[in-house]
N, C-alpha and C. Protein backbone atom coordinates (compact mmCIF):
# COMPACT_ATOMS: atom_id res chain seq x y z
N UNK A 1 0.83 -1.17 0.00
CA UNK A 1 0.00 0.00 0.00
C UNK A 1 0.88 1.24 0.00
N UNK A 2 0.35 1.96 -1.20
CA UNK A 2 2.00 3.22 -1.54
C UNK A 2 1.18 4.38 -0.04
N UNK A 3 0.08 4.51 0.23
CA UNK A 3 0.19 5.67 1.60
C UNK A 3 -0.63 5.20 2.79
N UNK A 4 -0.84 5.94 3.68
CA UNK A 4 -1.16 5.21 4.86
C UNK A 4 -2.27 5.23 4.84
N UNK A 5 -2.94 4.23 5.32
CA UNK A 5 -4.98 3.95 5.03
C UNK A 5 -5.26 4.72 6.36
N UNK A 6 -6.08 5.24 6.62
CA UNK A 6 -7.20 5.16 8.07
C UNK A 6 -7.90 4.74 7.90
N UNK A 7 -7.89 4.32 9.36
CA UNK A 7 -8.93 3.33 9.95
C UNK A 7 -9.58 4.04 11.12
N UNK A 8 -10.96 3.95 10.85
CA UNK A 8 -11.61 4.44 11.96
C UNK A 8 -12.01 3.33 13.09
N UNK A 9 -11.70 3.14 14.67
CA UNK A 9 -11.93 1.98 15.54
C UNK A 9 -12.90 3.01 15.99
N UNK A 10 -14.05 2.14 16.24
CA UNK A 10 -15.24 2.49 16.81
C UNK A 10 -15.66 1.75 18.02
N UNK A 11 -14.84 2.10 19.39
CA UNK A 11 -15.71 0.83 20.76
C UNK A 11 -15.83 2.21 21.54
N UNK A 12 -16.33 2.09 22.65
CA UNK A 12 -16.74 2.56 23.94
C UNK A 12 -15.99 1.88 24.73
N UNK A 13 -15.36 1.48 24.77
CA UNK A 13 -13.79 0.82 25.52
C UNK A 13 -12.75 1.08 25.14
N UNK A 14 -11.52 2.10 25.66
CA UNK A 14 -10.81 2.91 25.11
C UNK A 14 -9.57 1.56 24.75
N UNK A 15 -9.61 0.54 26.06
CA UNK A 15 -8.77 -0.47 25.88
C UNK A 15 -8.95 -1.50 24.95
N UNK A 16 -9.98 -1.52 24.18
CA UNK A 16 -10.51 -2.79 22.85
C UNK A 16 -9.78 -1.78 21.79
N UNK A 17 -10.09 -0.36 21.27
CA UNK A 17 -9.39 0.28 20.73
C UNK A 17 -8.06 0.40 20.88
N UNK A 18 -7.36 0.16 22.10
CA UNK A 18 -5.93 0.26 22.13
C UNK A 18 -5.15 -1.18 21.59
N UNK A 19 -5.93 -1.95 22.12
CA UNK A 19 -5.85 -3.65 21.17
C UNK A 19 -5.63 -3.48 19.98
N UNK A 20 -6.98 -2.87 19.30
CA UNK A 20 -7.02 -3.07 17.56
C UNK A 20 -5.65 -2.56 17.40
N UNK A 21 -5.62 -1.22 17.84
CA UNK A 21 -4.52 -0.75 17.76
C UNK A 21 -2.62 -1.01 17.24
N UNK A 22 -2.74 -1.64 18.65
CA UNK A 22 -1.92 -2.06 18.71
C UNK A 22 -1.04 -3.47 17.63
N UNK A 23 -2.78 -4.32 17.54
CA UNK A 23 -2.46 -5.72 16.32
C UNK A 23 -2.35 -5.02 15.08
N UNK A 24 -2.42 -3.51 14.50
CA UNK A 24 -2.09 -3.00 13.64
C UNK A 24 -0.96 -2.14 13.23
N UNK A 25 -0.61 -2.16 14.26
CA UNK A 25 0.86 -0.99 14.63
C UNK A 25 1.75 -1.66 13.10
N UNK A 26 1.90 -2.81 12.66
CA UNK A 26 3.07 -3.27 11.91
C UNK A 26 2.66 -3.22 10.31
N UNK A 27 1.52 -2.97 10.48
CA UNK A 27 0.84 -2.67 9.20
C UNK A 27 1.00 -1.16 8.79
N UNK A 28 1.47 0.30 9.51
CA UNK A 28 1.46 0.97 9.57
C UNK A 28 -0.09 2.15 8.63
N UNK A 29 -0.89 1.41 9.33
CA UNK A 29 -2.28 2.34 9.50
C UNK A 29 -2.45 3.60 10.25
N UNK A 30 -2.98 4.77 10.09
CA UNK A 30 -3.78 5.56 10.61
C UNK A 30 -4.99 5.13 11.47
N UNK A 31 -4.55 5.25 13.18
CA UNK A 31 -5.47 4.16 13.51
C UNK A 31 -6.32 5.94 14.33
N UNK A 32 -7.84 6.12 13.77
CA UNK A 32 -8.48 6.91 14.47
C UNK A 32 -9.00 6.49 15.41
N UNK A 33 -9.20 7.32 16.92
CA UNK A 33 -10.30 6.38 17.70
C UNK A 33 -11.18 7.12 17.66
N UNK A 34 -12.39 6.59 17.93
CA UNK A 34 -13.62 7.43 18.22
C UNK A 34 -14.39 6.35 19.34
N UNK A 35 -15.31 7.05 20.28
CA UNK A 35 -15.50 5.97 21.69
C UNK A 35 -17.34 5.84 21.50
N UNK A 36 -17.86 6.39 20.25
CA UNK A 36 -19.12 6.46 20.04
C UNK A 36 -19.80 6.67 18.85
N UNK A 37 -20.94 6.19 19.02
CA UNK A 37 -21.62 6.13 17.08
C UNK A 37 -21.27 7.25 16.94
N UNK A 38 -22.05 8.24 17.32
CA UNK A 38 -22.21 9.58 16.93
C UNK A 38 -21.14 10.19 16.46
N UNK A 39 -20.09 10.09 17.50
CA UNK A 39 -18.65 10.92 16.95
C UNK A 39 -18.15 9.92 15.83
N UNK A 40 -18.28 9.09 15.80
CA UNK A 40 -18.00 8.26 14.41
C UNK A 40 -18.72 8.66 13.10
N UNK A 41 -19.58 8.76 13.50
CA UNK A 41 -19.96 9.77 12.32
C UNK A 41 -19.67 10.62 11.95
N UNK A 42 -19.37 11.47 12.71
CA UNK A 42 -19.25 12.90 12.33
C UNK A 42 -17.94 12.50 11.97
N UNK A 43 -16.76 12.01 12.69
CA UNK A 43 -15.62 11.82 12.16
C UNK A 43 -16.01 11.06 10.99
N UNK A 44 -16.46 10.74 10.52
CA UNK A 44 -16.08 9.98 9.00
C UNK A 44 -16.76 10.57 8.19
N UNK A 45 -17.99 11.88 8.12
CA UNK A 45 -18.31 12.61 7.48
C UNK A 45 -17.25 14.03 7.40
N UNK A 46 -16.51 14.15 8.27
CA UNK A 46 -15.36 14.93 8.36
C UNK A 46 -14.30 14.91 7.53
N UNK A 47 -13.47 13.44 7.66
CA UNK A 47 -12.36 12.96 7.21
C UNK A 47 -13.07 11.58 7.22
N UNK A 48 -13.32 11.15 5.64
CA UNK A 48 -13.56 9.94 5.52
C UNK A 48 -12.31 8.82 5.92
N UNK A 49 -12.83 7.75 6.63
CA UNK A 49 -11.59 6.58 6.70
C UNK A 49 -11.51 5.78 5.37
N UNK A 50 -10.93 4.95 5.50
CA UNK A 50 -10.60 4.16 4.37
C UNK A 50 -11.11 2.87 5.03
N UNK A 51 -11.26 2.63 5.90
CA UNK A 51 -12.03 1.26 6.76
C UNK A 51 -12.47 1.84 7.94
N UNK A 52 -13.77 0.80 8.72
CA UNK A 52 -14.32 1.40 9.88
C UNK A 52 -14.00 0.18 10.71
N UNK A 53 -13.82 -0.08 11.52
CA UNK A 53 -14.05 -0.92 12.92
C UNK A 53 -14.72 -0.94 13.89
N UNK A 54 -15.86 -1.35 13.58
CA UNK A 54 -17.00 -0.96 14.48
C UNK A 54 -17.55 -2.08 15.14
N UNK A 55 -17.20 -1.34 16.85
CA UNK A 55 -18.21 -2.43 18.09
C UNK A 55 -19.79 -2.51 17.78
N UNK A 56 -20.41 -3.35 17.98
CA UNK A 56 -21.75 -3.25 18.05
C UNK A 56 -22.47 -2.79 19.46
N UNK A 57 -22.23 -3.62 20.86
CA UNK A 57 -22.65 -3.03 21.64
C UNK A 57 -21.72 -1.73 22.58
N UNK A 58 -22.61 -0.64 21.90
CA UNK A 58 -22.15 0.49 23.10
C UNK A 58 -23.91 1.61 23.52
N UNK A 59 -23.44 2.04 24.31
CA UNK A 59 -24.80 3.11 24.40
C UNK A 59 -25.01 4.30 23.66
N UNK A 60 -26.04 4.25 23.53
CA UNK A 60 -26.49 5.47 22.67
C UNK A 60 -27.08 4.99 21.01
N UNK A 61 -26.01 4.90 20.37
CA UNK A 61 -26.50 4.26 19.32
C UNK A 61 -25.40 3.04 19.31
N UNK A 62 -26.03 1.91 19.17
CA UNK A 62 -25.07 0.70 18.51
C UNK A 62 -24.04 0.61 17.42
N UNK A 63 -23.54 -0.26 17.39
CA UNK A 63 -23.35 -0.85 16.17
C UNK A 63 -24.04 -0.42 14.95
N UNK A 64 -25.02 -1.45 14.68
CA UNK A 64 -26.06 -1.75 13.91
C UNK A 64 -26.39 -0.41 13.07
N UNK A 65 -26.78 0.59 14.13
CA UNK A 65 -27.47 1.44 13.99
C UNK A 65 -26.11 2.38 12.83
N UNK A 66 -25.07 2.50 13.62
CA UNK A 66 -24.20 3.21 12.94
C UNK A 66 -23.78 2.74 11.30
N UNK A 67 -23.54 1.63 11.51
CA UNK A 67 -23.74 1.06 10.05
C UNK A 67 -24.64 1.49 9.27
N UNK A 68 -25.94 1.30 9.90
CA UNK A 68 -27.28 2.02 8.53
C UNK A 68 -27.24 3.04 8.60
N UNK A 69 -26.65 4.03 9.10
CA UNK A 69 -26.55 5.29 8.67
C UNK A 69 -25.60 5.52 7.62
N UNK A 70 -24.51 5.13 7.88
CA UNK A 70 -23.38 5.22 7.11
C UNK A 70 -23.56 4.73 5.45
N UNK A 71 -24.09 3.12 5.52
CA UNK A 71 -24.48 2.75 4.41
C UNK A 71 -25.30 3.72 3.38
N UNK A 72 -26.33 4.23 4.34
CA UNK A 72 -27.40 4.12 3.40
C UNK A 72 -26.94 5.71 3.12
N UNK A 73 -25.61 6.84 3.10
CA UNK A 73 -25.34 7.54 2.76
C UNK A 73 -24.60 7.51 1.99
N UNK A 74 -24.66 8.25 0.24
CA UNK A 74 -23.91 8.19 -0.18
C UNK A 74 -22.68 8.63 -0.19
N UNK A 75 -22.67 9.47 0.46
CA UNK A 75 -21.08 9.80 0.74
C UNK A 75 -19.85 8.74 1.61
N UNK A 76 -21.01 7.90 2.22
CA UNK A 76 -20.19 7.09 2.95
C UNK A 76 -20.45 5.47 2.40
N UNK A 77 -21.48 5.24 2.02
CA UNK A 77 -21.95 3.73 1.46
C UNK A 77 -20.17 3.06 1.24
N UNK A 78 -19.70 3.81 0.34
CA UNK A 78 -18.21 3.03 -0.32
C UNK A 78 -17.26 2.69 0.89
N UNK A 79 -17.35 2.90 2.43
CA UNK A 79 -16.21 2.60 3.36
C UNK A 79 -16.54 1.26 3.50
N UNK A 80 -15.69 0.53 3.44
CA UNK A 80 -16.02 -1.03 4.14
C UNK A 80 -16.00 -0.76 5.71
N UNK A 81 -16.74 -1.97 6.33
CA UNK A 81 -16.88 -1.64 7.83
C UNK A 81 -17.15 -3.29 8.05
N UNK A 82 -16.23 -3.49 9.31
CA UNK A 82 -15.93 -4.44 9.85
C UNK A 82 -16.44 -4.50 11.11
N UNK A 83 -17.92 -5.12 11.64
CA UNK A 83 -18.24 -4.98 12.58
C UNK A 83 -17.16 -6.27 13.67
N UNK A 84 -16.98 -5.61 14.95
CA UNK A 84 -16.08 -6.42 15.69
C UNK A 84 -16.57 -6.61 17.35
N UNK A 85 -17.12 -7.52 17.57
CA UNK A 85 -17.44 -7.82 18.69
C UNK A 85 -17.76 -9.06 19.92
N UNK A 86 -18.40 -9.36 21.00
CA UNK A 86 -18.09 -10.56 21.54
C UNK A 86 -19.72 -11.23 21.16
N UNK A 87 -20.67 -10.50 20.58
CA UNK A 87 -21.39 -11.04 20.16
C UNK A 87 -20.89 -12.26 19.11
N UNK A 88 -21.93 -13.34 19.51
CA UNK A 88 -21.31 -14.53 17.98
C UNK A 88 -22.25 -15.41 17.57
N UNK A 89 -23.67 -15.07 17.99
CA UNK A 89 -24.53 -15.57 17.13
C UNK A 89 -24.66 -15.67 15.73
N UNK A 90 -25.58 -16.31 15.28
CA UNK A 90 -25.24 -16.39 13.59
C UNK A 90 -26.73 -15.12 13.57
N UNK A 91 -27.50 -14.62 14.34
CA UNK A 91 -28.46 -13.89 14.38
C UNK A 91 -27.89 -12.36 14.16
N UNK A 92 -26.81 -12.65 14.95
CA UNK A 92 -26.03 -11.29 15.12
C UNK A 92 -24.93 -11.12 14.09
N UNK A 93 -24.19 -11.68 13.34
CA UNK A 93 -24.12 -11.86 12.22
C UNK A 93 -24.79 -11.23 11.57
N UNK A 94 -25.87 -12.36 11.12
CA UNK A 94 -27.05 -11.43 9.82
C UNK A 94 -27.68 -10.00 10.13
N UNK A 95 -27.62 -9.79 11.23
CA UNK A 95 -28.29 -8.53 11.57
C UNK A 95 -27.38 -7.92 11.00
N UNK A 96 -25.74 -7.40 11.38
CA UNK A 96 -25.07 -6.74 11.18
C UNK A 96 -25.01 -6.86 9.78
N UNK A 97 -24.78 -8.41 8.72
CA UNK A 97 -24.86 -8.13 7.44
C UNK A 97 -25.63 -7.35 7.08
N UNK A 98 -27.04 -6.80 7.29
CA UNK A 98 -28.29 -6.59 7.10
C UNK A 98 -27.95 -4.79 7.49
N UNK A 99 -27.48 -4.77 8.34
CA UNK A 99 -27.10 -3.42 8.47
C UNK A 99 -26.19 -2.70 7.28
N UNK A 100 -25.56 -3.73 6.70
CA UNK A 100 -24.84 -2.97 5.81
C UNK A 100 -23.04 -3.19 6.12
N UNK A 101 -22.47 -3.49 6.85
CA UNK A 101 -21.46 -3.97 7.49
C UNK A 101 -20.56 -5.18 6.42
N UNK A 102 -19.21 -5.06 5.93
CA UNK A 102 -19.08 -5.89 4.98
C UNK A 102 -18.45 -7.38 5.52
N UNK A 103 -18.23 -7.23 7.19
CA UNK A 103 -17.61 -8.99 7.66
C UNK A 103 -18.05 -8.41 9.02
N UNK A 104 -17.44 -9.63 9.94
CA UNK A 104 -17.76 -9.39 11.32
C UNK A 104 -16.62 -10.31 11.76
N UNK A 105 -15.95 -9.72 12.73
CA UNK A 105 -15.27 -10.72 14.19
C UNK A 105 -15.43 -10.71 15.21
N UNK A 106 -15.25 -11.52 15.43
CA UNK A 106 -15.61 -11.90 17.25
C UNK A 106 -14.30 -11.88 18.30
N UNK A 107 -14.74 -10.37 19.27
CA UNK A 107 -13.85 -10.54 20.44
C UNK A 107 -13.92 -12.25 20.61
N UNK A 108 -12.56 -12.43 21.72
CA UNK A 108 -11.38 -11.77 21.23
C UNK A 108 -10.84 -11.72 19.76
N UNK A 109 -10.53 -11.07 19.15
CA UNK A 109 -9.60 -11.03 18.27
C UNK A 109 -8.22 -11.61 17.94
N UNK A 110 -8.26 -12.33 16.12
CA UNK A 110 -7.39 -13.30 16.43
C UNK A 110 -6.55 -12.23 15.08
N UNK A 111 -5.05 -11.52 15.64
CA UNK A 111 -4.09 -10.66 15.08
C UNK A 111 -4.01 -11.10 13.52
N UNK A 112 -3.84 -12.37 13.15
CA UNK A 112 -3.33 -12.60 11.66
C UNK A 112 -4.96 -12.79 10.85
N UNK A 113 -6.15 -12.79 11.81
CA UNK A 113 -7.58 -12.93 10.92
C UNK A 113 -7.72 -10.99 10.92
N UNK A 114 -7.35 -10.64 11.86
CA UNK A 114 -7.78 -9.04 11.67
C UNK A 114 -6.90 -8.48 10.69
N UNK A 115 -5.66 -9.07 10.62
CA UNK A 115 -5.14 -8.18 9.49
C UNK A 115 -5.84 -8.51 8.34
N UNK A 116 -5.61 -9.74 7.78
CA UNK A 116 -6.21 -10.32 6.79
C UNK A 116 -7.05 -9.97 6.08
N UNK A 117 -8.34 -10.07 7.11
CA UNK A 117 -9.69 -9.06 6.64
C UNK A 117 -9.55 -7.24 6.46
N UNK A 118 -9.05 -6.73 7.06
CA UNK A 118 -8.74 -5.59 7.17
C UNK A 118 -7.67 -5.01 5.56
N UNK A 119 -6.90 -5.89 5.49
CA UNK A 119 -6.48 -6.08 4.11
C UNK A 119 -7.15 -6.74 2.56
N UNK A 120 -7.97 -7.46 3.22
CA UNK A 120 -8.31 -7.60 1.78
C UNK A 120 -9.88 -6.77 1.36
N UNK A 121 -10.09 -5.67 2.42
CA UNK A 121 -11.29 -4.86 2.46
C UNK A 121 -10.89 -3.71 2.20
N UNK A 122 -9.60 -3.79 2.24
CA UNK A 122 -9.18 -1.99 1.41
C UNK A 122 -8.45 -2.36 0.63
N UNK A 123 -8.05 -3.88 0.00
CA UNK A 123 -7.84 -3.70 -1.46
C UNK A 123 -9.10 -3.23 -2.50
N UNK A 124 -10.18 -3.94 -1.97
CA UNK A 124 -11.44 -3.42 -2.51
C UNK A 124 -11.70 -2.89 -2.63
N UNK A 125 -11.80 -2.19 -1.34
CA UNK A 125 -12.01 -0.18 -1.24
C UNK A 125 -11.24 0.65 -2.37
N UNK A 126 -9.84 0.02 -2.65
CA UNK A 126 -9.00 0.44 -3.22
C UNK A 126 -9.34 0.48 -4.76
N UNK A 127 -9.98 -0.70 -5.31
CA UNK A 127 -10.15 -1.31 -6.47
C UNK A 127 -11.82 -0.22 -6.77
N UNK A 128 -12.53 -0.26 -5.82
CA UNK A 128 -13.47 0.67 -5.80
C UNK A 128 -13.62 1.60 -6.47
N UNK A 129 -12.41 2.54 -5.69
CA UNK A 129 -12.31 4.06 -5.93
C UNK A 129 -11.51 3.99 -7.28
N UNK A 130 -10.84 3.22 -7.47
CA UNK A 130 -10.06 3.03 -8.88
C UNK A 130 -11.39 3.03 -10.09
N UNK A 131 -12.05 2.66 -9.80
CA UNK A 131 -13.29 2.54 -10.75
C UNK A 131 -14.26 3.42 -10.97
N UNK A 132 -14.79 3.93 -9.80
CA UNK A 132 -15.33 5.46 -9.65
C UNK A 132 -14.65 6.35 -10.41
N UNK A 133 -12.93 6.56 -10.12
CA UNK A 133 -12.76 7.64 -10.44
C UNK A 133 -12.90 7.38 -12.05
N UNK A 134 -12.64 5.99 -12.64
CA UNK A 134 -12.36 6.34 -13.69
C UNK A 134 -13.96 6.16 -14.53
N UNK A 135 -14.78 6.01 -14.29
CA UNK A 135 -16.20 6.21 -14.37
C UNK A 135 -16.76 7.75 -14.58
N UNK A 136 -16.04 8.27 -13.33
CA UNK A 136 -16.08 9.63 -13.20
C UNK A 136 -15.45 10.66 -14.14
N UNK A 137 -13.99 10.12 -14.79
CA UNK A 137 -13.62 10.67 -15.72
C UNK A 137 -13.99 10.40 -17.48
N UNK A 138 -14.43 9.41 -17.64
CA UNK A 138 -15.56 9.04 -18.85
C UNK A 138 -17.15 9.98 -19.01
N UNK A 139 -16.95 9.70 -17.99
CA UNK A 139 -18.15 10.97 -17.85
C UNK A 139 -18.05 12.18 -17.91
N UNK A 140 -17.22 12.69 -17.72
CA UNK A 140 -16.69 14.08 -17.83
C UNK A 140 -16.27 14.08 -19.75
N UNK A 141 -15.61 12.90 -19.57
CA UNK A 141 -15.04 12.79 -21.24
C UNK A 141 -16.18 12.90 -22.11
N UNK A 142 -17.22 12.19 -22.05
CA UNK A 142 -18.27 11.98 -23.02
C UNK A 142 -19.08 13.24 -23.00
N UNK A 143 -19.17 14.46 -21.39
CA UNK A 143 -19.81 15.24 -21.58
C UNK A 143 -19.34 16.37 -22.41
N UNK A 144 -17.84 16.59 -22.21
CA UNK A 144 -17.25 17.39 -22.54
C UNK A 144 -17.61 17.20 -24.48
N UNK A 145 -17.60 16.14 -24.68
CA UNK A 145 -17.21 15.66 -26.25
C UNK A 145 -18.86 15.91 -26.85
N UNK A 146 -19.77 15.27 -26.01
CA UNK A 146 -20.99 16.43 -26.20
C UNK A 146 -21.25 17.36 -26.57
N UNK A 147 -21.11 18.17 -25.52
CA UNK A 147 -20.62 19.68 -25.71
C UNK A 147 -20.26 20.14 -26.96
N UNK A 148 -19.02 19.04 -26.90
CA UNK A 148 -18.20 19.53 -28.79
C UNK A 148 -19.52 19.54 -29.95
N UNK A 149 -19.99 18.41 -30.06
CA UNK A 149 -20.92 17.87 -30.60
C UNK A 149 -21.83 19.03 -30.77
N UNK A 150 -22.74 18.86 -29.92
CA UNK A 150 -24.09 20.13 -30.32
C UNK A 150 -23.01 21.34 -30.64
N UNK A 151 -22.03 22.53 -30.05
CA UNK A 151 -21.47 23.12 -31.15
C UNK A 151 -21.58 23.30 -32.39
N UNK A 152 -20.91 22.20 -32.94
CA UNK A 152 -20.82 22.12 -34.22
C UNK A 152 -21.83 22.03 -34.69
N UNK A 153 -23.46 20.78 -34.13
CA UNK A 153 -24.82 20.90 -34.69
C UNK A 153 -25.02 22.10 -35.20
N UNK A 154 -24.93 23.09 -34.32
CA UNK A 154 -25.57 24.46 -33.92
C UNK A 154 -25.06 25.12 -35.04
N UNK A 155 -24.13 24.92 -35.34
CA UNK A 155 -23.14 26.05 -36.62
C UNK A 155 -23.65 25.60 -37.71
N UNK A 156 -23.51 24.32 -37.68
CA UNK A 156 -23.98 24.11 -39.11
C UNK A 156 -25.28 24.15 -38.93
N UNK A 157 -26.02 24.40 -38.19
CA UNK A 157 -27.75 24.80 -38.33
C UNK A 157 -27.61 26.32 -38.81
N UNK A 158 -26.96 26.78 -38.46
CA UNK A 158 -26.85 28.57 -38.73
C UNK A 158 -26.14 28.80 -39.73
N UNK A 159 -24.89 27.96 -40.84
CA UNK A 159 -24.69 27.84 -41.89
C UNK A 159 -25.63 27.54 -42.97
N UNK A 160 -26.26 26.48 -42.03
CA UNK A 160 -27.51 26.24 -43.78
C UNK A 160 -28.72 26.57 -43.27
N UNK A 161 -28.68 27.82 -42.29
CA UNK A 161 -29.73 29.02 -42.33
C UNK A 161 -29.47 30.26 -43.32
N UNK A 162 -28.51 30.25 -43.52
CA UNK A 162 -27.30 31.56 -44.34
C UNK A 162 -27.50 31.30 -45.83
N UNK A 163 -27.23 29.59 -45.92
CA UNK A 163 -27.44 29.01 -47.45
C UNK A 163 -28.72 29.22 -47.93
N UNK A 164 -29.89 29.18 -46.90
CA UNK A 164 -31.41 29.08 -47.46
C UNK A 164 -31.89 30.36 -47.96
């Protein structure tokens, strides 16, 4: 990875965040903390991350909850988000799939599965934005060339207005 990703860790336990933390130190990430949905939001409507790490149970707003917000915005839909917690039902699972959330782990956390996932969710991310942008610049191309287009319609409508 040619620059450094952020990552946004999302718990209400400053010490589960100092964990993630820490099993990422060698990966050399931008590790943000934030200790609540809310400020997670705003931090990632601020300075988007490049991945989220998000607890499910804290107070105020969950997990869950933070995910469907995030998702269902477009400005944010494109972050992958890794819900991470001691929940391990397969209920809790699908919920979180359902929220919008692209994997899930289960405290405790096992160092070579968190990198793993965490890596192969911002190659994606990566492969993503590679596609957007260049989506984004076709579009610009075809409008621009448009543009060209009616021009010229236009002239030669007003040339063989001149001829008539």
């Amino acid at each position: 990875m040619d620059s450094k990703k952020k990552i946004l860790v999302v718990d209400d336990e400053p010490m589960n965040i100092d964990l993630l933390e820490a099993m990422l130190t060698q990966e050399e990430f931008d590790i943000i903390p934030s200790g609540d949905g809310a400020e997670a939001i705003a931090a990632t409507h601020s300075s988007p991350p490049d991945l989220i790490l998000l607890d499910i149970m804290m107070p105020g707003m969950d997990g869950y909850e933070v995910a469907q917000k995030l998702k269902s915005d477009p400005n944010t839909a494109h972050i992958p988000i890794i819900l991470v917690t001691a929940l391990n039902d397969i209920s809790d699972r699908v919920k979180g799939l359902e929220a919008g959330a692209d994997d899930f782990l289960t405290k405790p956390v096992d160092k070579s599965e968190l990198t793993a996932r965490v890596n192969n969710l911002l190659k994606v991310k990566a492969y993503h934005d590679h596609m957007r942008n260049y989506q984004d610049k076709l579009e610009a191309e075809v409008s621009l060339r448009t543009q060209d287009l009616e021009k010229e319609l236009t002239r030669r409508k007003e040339t063989e207005a001149h001829l008539i």
